[in-house]
Structure formats: structure tokens, C-alpha cells
C-alpha atoms as a PDB file:
ATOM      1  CA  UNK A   1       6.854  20.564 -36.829  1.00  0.00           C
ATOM      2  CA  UNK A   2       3.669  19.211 -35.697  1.00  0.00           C
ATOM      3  CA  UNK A   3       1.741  20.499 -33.439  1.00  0.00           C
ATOM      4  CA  UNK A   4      -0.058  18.617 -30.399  1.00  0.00           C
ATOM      5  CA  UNK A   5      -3.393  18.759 -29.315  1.00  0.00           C
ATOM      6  CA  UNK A   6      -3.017  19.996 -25.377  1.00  0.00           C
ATOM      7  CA  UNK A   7      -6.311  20.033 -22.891  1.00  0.00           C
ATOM      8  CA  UNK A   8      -8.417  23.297 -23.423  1.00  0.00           C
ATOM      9  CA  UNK A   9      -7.249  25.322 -20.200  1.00  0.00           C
ATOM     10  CA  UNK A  10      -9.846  25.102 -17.719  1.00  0.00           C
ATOM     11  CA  UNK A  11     -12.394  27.678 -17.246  1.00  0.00           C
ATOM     12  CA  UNK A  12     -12.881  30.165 -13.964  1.00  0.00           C
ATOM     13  CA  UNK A  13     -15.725  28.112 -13.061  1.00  0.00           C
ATOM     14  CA  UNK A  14     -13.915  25.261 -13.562  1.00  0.00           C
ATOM     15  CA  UNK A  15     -10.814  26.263 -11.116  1.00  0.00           C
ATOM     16  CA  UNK A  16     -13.396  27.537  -8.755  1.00  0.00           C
ATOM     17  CA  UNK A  17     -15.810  24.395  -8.136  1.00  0.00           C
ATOM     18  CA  UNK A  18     -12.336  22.421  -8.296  1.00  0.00           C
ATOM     19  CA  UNK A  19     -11.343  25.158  -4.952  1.00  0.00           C
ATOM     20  CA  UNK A  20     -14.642  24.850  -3.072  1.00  0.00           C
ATOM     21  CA  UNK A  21     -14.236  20.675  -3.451  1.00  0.00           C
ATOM     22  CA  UNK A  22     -10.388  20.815  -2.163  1.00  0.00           C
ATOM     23  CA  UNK A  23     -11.219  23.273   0.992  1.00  0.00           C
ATOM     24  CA  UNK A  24     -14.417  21.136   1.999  1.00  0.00           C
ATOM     25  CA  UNK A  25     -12.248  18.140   1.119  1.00  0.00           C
ATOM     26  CA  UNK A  26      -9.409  19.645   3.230  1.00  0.00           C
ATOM     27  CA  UNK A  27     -11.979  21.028   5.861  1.00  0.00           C
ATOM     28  CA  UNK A  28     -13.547  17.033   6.569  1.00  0.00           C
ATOM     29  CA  UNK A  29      -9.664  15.664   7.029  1.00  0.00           C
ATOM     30  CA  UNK A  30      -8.822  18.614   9.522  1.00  0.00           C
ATOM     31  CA  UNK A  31     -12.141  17.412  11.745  1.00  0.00           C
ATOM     32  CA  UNK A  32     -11.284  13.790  11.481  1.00  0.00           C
ATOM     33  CA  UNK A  33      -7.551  14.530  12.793  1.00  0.00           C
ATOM     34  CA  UNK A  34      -8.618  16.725  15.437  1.00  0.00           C
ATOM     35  CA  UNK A  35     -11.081  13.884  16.589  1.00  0.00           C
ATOM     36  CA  UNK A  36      -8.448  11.559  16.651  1.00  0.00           C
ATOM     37  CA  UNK A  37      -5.983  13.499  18.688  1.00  0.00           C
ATOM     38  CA  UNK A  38      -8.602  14.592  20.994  1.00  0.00           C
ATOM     39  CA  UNK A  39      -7.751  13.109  24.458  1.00  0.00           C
ATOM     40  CA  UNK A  40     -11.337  12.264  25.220  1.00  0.00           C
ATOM     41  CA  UNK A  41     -11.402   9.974  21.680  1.00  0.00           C
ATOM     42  CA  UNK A  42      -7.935   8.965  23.090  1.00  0.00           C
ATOM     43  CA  UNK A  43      -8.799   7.385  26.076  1.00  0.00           C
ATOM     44  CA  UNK A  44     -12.003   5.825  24.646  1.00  0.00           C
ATOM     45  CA  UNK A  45     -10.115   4.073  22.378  1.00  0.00           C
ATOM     46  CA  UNK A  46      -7.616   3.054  25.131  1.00  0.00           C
ATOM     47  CA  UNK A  47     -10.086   1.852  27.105  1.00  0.00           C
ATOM     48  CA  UNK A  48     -12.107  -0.034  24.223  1.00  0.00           C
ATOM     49  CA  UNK A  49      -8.249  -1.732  23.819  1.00  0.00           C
ATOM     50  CA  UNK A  50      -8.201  -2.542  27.193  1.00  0.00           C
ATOM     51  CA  UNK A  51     -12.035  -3.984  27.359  1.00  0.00           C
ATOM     52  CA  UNK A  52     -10.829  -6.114  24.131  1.00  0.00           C
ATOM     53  CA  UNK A  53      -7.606  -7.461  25.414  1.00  0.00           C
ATOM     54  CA  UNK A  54      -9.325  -8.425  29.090  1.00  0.00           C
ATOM     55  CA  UNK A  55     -12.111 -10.303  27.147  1.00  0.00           C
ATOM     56  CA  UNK A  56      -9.540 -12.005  25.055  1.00  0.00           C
ATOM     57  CA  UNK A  57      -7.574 -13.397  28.059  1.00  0.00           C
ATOM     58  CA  UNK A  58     -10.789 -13.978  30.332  1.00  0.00           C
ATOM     59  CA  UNK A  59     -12.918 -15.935  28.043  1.00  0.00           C
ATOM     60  CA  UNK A  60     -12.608 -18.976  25.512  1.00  0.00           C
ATOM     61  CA  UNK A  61     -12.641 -18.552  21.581  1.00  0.00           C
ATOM     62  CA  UNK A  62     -16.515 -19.836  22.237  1.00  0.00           C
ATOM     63  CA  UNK A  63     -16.735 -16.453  24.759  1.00  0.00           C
ATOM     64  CA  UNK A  64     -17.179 -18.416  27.911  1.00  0.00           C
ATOM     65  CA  UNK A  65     -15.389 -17.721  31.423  1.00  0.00           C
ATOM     66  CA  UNK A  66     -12.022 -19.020  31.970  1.00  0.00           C
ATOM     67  CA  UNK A  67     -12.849 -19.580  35.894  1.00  0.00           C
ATOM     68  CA  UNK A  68      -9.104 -21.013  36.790  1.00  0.00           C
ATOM     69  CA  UNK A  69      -7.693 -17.805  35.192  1.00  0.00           C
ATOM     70  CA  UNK A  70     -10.170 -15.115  36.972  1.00  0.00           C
ATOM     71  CA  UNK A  71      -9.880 -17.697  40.255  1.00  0.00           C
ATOM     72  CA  UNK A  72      -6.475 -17.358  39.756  1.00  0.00           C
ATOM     73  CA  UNK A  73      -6.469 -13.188  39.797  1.00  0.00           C
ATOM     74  CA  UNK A  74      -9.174 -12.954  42.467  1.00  0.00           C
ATOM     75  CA  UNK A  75      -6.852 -15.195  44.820  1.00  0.00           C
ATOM     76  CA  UNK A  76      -3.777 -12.723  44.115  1.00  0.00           C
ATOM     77  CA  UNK A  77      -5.687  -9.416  44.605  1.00  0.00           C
ATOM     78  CA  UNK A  78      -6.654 -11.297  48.119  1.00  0.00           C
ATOM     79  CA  UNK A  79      -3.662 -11.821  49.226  1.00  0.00           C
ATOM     80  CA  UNK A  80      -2.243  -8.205  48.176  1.00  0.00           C
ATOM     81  CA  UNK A  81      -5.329  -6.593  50.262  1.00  0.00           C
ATOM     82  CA  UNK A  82      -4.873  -8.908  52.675  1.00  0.00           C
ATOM     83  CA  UNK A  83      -1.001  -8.380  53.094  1.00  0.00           C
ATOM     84  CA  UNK A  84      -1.444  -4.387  52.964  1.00  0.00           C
ATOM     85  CA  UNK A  85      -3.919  -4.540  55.370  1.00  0.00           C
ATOM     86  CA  UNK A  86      -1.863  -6.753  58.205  1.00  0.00           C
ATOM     87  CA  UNK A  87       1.185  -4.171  56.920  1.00  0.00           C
ATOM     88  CA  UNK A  88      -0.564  -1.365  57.546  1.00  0.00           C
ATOM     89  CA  UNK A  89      -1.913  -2.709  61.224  1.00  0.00           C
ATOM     90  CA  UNK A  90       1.383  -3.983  62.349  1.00  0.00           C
ATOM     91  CA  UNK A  91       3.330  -0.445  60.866  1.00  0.00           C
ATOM     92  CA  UNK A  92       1.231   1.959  63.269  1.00  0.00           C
END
């Protein structure tokens, strides 16, 4: 039979510094999942969606206004304050 050479088994100090580098290794995942589930880093990120999604349907690829498109929304929001406020006169 012959006989294989096999890796020297590691030493205590070995398995410990290995230990210390999984826990703080562990330790830095744990923090970054409990910032991400926060609901403070929640809704910041929600809102920074938001923020990125108006911008994108506001403005041009060259970042200028799109004035027919905010024209547009400004003449709709009149007309729903404008219609709940004559509702809301006539109703009492």
C-alpha cells in the first residue's frame, strides 16, 4: 500500500485566528442585514426609488423639463382640488 501525504492538521492557533476571522466575518454580515431591514434604511431607499423614477418621467435623457408632461399633471391636480372643493361647498 502506499501511503499519501495528507495536510499537517492545523495547529490551536491556527483554528483559533481561523474563529476570531469567521465571528468578525459573521459579526459585519449581521450589521449589514440589520441595516437593510431597518425601516428607516427602508423608506430611504423607497423614497430614493421614487425621487429616481419621478426624474426619469419628468425630464429628457439630456435632464431637461418635460413642460407638456408636468403641464399636463399640474392641470389634473387643478381640476381634482377644484372639483373637491365645489363638492365639498355644494354637500354642506
Amino acid at each position: 500500500m502506499s501511503e499519501t501525504a495528507s495536510a499537517p492538521a492545523p495547529t490551536v492557533e491556527e483554528l483559533e485566528a481561523e474563529l476570531a476571522d469567521r465571528r468578525a466575518h459573521l459579526s459585519t454580515t449581521i450589521d449589514e442585514l440589520i441595516t437593510r431591514v431597518s425601516p428607516g434604511e427602508i423608506a430611504r431607499r423607497e423614497v430614493e426609488s421614487l425621487r429616481l423614477r419621478l426624474m426619469a418621467k419628468t425630464h429628457t435623457a439630456d435632464g431637461e423639463l418635460r413642460s407638456d408632461l408636468v403641464a399636463g399633471a399640474l392641470g389634473v391636480l387643478s381640476a381634482v382640488l377644484i372639483g373637491s372643493g365645489l363638492i365639498r361647498r355644494y354637500r354642506d
